[in-house]
PDB file of N, CA and C in Angstrom:
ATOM      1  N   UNK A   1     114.482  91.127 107.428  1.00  0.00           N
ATOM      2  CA  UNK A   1     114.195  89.723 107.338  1.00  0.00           C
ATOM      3  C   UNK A   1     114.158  89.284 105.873  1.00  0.00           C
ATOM      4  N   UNK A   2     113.766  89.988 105.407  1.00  0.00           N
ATOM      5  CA  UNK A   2     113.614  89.549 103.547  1.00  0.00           C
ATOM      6  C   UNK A   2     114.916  89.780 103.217  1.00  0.00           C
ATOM      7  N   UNK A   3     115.691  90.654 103.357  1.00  0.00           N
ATOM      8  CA  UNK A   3     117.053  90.818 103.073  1.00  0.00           C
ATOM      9  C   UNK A   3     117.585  89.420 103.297  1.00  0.00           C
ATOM     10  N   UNK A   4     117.750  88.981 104.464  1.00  0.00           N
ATOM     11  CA  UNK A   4     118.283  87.561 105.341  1.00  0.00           C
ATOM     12  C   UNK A   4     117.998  87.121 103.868  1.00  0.00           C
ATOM     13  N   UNK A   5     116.808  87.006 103.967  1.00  0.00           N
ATOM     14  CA  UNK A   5     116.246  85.553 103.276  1.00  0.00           C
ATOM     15  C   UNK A   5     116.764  85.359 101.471  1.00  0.00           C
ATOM     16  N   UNK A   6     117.177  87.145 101.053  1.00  0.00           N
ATOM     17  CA  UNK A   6     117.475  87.074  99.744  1.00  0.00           C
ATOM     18  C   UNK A   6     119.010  86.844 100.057  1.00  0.00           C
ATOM     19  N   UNK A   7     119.882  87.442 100.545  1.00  0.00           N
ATOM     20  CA  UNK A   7     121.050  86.242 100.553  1.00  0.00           C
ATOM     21  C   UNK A   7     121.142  85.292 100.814  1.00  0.00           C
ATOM     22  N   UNK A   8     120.115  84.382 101.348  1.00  0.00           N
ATOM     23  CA  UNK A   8     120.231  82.952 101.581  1.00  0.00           C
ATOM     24  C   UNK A   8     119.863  82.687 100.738  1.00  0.00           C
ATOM     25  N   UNK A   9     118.703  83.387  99.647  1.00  0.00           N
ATOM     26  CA  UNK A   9     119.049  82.605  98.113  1.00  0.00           C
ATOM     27  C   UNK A   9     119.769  82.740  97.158  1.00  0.00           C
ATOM     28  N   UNK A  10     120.724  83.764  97.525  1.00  0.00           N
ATOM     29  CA  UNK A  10     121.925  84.346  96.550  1.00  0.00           C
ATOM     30  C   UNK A  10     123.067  83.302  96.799  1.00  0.00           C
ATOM     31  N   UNK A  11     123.121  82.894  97.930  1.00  0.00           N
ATOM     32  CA  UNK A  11     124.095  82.064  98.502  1.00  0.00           C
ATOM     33  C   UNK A  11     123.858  80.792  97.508  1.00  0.00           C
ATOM     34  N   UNK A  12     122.672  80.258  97.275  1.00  0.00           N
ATOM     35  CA  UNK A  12     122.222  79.314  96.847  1.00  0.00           C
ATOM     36  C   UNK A  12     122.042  79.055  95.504  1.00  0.00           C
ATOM     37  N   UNK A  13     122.863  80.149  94.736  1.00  0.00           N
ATOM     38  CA  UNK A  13     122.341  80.128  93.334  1.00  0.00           C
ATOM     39  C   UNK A  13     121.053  80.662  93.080  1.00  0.00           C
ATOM     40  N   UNK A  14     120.126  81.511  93.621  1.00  0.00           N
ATOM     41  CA  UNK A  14     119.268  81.503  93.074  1.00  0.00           C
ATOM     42  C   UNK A  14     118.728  83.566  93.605  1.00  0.00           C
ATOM     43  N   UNK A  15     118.617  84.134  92.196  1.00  0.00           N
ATOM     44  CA  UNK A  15     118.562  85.317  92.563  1.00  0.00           C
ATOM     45  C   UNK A  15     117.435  86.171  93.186  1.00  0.00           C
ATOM     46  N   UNK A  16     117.795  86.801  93.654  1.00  0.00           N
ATOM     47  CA  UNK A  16     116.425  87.945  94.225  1.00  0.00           C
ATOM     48  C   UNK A  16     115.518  88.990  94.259  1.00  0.00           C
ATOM     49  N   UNK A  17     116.922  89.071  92.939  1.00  0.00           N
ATOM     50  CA  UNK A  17     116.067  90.292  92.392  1.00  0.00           C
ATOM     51  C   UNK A  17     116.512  90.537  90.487  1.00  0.00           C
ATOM     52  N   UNK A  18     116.109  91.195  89.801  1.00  0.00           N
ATOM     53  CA  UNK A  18     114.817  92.118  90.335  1.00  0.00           C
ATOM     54  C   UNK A  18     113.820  91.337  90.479  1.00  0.00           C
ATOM     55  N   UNK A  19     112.791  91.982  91.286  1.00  0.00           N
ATOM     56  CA  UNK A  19     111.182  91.244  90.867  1.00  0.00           C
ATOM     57  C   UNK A  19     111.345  89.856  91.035  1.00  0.00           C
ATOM     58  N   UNK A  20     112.495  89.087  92.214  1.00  0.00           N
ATOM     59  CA  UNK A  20     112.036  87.812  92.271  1.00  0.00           C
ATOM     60  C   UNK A  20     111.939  87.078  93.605  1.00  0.00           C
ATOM     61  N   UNK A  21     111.735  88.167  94.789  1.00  0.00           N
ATOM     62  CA  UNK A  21     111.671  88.238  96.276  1.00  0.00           C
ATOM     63  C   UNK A  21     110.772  89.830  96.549  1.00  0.00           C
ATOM     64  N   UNK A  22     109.707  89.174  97.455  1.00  0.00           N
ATOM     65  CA  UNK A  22     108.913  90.157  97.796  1.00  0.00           C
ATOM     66  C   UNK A  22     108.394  89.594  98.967  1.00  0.00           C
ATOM     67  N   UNK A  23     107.445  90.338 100.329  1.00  0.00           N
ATOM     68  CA  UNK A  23     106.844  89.814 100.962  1.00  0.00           C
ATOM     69  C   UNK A  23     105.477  90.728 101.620  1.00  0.00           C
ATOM     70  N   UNK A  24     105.019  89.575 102.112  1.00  0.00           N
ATOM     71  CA  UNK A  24     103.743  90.697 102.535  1.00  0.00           C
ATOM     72  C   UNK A  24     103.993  90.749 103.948  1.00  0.00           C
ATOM     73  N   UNK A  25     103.644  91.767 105.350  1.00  0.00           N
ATOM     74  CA  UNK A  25     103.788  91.629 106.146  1.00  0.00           C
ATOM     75  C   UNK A  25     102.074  92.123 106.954  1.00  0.00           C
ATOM     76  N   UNK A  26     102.393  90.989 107.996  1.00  0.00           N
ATOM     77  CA  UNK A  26     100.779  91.194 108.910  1.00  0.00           C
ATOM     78  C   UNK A  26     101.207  91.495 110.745  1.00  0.00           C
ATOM     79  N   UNK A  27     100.794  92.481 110.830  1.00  0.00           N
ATOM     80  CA  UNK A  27     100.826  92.425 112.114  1.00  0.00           C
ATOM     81  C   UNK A  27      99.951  92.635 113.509  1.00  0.00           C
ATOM     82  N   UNK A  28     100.055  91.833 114.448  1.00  0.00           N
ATOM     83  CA  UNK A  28      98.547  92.048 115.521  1.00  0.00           C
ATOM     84  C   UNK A  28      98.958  92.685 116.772  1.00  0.00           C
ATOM     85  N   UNK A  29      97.855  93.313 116.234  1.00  0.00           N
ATOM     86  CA  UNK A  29      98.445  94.463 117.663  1.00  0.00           C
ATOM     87  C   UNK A  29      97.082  94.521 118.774  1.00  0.00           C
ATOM     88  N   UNK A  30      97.376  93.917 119.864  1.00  0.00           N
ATOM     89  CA  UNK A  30      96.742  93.564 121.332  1.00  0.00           C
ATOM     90  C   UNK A  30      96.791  94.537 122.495  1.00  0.00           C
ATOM     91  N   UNK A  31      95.600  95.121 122.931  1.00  0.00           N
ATOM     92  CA  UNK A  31      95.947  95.642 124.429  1.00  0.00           C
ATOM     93  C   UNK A  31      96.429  94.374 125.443  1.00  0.00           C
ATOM     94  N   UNK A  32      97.502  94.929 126.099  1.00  0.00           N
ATOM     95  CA  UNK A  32      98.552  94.361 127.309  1.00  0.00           C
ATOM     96  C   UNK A  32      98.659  95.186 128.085  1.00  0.00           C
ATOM     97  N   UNK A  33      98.315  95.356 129.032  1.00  0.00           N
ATOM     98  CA  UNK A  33      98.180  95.783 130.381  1.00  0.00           C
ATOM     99  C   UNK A  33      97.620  97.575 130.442  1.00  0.00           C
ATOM    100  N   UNK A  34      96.898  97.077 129.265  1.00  0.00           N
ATOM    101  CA  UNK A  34      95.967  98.509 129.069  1.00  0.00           C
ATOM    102  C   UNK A  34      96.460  98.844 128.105  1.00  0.00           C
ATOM    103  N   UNK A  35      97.769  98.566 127.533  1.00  0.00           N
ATOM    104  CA  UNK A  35      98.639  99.820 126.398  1.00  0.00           C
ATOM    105  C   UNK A  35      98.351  98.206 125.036  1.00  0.00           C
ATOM    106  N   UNK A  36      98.394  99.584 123.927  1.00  0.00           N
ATOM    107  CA  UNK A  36      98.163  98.385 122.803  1.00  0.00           C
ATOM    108  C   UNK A  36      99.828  98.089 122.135  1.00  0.00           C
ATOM    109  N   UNK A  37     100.204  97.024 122.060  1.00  0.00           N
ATOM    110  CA  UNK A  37     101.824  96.299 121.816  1.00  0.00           C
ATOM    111  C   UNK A  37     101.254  95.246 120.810  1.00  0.00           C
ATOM    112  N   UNK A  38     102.348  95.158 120.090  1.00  0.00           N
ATOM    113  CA  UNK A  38     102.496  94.294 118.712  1.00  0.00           C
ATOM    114  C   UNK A  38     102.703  93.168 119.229  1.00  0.00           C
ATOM    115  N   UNK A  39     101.712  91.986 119.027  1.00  0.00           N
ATOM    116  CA  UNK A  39     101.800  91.037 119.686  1.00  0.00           C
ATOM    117  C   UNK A  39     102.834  89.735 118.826  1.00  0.00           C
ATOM    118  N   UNK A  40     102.127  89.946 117.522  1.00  0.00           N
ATOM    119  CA  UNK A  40     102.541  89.016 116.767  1.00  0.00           C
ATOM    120  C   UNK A  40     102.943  89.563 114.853  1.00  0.00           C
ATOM    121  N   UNK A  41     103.239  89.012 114.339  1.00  0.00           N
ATOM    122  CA  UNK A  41     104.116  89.375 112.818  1.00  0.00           C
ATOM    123  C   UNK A  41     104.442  88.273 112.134  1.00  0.00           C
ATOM    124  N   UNK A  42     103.493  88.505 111.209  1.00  0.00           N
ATOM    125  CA  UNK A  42     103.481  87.624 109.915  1.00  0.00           C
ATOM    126  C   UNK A  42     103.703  87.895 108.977  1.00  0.00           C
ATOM    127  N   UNK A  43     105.111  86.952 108.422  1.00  0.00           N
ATOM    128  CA  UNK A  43     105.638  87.350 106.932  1.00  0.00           C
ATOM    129  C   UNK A  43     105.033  85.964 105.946  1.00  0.00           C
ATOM    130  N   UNK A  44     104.548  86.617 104.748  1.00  0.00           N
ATOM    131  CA  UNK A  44     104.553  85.587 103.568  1.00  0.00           C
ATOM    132  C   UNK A  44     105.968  85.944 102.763  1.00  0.00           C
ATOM    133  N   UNK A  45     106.468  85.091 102.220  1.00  0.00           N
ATOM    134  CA  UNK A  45     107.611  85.815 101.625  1.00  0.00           C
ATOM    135  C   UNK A  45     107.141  84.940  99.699  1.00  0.00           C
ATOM    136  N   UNK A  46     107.276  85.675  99.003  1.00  0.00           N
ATOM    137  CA  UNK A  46     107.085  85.380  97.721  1.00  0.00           C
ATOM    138  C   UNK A  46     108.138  85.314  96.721  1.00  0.00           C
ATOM    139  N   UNK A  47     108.526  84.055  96.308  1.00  0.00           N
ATOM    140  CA  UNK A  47     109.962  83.746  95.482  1.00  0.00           C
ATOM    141  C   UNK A  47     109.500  83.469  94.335  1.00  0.00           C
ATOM    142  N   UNK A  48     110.226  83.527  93.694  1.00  0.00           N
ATOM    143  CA  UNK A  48     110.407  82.721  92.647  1.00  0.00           C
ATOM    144  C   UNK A  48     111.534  82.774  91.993  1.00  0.00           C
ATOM    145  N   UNK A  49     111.637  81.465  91.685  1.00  0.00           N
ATOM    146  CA  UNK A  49     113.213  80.542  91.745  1.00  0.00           C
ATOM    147  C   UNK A  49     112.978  79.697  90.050  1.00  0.00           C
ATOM    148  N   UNK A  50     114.078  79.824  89.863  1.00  0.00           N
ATOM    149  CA  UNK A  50     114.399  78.753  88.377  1.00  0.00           C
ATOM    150  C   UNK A  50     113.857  77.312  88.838  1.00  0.00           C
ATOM    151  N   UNK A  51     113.494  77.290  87.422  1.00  0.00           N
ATOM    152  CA  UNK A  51     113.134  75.322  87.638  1.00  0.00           C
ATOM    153  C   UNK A  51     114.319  74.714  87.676  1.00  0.00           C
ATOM    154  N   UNK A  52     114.043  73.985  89.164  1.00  0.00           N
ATOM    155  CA  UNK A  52     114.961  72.441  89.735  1.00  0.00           C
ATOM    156  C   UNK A  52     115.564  73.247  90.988  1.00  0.00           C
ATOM    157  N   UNK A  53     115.297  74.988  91.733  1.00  0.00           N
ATOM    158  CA  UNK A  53     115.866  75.429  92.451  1.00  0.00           C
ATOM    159  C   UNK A  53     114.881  75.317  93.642  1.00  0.00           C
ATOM    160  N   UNK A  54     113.591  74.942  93.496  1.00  0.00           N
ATOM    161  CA  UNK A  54     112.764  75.315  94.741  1.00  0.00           C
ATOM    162  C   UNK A  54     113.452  74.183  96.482  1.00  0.00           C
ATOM    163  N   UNK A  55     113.663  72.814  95.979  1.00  0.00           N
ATOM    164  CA  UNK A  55     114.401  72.731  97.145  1.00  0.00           C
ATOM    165  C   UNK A  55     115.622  73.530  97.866  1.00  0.00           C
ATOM    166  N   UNK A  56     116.292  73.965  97.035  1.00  0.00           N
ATOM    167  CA  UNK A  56     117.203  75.345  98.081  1.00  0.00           C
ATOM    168  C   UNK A  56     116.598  76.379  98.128  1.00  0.00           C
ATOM    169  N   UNK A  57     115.507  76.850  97.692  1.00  0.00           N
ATOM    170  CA  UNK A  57     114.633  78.065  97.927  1.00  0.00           C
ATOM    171  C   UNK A  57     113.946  77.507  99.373  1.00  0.00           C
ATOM    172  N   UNK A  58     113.640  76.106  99.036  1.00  0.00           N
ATOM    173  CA  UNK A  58     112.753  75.547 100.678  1.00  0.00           C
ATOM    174  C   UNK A  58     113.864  75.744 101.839  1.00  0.00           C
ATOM    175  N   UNK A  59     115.080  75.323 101.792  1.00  0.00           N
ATOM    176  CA  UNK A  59     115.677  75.357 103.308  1.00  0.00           C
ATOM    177  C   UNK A  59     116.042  76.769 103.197  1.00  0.00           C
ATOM    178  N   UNK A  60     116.489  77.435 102.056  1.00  0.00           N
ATOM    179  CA  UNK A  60     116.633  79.007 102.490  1.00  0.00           C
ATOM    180  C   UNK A  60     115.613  79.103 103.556  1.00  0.00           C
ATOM    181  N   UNK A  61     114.478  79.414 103.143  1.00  0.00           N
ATOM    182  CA  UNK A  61     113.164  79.852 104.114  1.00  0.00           C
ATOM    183  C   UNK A  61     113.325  79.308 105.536  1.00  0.00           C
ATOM    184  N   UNK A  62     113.779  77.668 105.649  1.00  0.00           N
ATOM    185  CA  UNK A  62     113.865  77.611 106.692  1.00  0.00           C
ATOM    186  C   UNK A  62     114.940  77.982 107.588  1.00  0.00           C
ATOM    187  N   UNK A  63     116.333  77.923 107.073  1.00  0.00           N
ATOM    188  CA  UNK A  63     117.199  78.529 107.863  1.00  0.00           C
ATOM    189  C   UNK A  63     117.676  79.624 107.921  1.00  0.00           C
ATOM    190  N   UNK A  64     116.693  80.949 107.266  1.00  0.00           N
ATOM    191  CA  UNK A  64     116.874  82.157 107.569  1.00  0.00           C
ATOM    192  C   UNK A  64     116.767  82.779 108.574  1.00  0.00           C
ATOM    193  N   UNK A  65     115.734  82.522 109.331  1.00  0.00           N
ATOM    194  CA  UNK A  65     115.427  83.179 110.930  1.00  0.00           C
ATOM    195  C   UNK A  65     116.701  82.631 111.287  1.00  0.00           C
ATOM    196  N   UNK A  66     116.909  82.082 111.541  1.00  0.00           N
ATOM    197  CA  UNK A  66     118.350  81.633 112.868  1.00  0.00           C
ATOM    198  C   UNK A  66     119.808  82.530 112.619  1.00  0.00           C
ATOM    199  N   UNK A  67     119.856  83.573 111.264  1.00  0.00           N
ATOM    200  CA  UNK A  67     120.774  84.018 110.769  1.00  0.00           C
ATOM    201  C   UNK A  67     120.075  85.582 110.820  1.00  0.00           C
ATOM    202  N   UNK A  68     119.407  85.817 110.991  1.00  0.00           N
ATOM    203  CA  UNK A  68     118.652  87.084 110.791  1.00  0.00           C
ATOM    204  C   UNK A  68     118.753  88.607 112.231  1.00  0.00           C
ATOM    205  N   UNK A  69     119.729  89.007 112.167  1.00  0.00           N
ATOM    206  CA  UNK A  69     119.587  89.784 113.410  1.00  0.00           C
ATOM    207  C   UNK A  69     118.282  91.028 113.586  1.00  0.00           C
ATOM    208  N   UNK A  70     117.149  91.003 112.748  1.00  0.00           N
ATOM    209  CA  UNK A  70     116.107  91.553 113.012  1.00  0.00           C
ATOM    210  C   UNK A  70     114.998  90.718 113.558  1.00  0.00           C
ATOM    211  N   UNK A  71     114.722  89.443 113.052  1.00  0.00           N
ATOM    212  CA  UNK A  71     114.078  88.027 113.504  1.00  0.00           C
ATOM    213  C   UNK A  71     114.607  87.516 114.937  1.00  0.00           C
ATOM    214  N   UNK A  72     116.149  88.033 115.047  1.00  0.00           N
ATOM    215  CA  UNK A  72     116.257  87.089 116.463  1.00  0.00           C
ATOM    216  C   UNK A  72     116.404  88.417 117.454  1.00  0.00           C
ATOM    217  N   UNK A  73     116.262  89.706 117.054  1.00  0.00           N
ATOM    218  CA  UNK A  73     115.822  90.582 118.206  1.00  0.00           C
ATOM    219  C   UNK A  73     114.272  90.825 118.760  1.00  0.00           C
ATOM    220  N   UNK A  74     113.676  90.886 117.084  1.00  0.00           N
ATOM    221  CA  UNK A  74     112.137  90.910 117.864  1.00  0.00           C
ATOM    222  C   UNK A  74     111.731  89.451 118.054  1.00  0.00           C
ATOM    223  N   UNK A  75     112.215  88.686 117.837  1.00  0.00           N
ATOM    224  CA  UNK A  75     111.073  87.557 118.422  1.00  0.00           C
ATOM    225  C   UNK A  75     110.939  87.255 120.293  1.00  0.00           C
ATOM    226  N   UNK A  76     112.356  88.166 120.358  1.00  0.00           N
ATOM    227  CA  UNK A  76     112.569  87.919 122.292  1.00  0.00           C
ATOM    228  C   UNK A  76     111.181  88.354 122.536  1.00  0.00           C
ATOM    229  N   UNK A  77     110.075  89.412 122.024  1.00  0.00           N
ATOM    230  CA  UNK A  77     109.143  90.017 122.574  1.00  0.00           C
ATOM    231  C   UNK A  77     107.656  89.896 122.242  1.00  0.00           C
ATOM    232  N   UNK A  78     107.977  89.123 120.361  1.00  0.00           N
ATOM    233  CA  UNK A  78     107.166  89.053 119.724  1.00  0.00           C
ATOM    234  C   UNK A  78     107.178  87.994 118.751  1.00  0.00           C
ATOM    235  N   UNK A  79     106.047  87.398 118.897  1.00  0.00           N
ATOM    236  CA  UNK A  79     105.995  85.923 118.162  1.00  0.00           C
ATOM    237  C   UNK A  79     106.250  86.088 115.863  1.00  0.00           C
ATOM    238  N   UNK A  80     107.014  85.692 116.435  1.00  0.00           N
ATOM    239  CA  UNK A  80     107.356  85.601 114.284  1.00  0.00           C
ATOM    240  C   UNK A  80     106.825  84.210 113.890  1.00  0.00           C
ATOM    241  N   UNK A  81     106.107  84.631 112.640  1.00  0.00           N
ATOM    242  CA  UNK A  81     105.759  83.033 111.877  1.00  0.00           C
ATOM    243  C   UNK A  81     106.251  83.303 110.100  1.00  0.00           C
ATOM    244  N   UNK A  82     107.153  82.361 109.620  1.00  0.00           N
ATOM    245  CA  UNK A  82     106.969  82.578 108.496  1.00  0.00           C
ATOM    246  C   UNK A  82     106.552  81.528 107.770  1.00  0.00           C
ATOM    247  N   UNK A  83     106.097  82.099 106.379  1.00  0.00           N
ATOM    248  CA  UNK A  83     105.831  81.167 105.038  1.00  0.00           C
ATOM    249  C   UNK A  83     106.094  81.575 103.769  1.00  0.00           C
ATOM    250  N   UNK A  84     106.262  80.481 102.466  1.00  0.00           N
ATOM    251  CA  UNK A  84     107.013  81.190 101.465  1.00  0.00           C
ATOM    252  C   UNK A  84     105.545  80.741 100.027  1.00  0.00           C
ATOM    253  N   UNK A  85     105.388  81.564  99.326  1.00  0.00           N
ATOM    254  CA  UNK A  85     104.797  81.099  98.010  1.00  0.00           C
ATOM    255  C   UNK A  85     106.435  80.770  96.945  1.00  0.00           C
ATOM    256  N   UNK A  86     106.570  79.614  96.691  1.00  0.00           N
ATOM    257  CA  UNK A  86     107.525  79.506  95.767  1.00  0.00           C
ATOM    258  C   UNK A  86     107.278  79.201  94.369  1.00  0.00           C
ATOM    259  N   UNK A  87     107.633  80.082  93.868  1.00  0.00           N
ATOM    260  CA  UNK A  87     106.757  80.010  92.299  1.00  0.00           C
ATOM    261  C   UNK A  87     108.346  79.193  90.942  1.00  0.00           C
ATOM    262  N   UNK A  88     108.121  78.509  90.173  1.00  0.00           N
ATOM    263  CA  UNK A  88     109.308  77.747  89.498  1.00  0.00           C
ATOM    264  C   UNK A  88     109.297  78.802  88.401  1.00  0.00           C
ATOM    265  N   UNK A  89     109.841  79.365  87.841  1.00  0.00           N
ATOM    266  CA  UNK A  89     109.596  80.333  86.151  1.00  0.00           C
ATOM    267  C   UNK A  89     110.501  79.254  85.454  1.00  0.00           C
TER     268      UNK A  89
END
């Protein structure tokens, strides 16, 4: 998913690395029908983008899931939420 999301800012002019895409990941894990399953998965994703780039850093974030073949396999089972800290250097 962070991969996705760093070519959607490579695409965009705006690079990913080094040291300028990172994320944290959270995940909740629930007993379901006695057995404990990953219910839900939370990414923060942490950019930082040149000044005057954060609006294409913003729709990156948003139109990455829809391009992401790890995001659109687990979400059939498991709820994904994302969010971005976008920092300007």
């Amino acid at each position: 998913m962070t991969g996705t999301l760093g070519g959607a800012l490579e695409a965009r002019g705006i690079p990913s690395s080094p040291n300028k895409l990172w994320s944290e990941v959270e995940g909740v894990i629930e007993k379901v029908d006695g057995r404990p399953l990953i219910t839900d998965i939370r990414i923060t994703y942490h950019v930082k983008v040149p000044k005057g780039k954060r609006r294409e850093a913003e729709r990156a974030l948003a139109v990455h899931e829809a391009g992401c073949p790890a995001a659109n396999s687990v979400k059939r089972g498991i709820a994904l939420s994302f969010s971005g800290a976008i920092e300007e250097e």
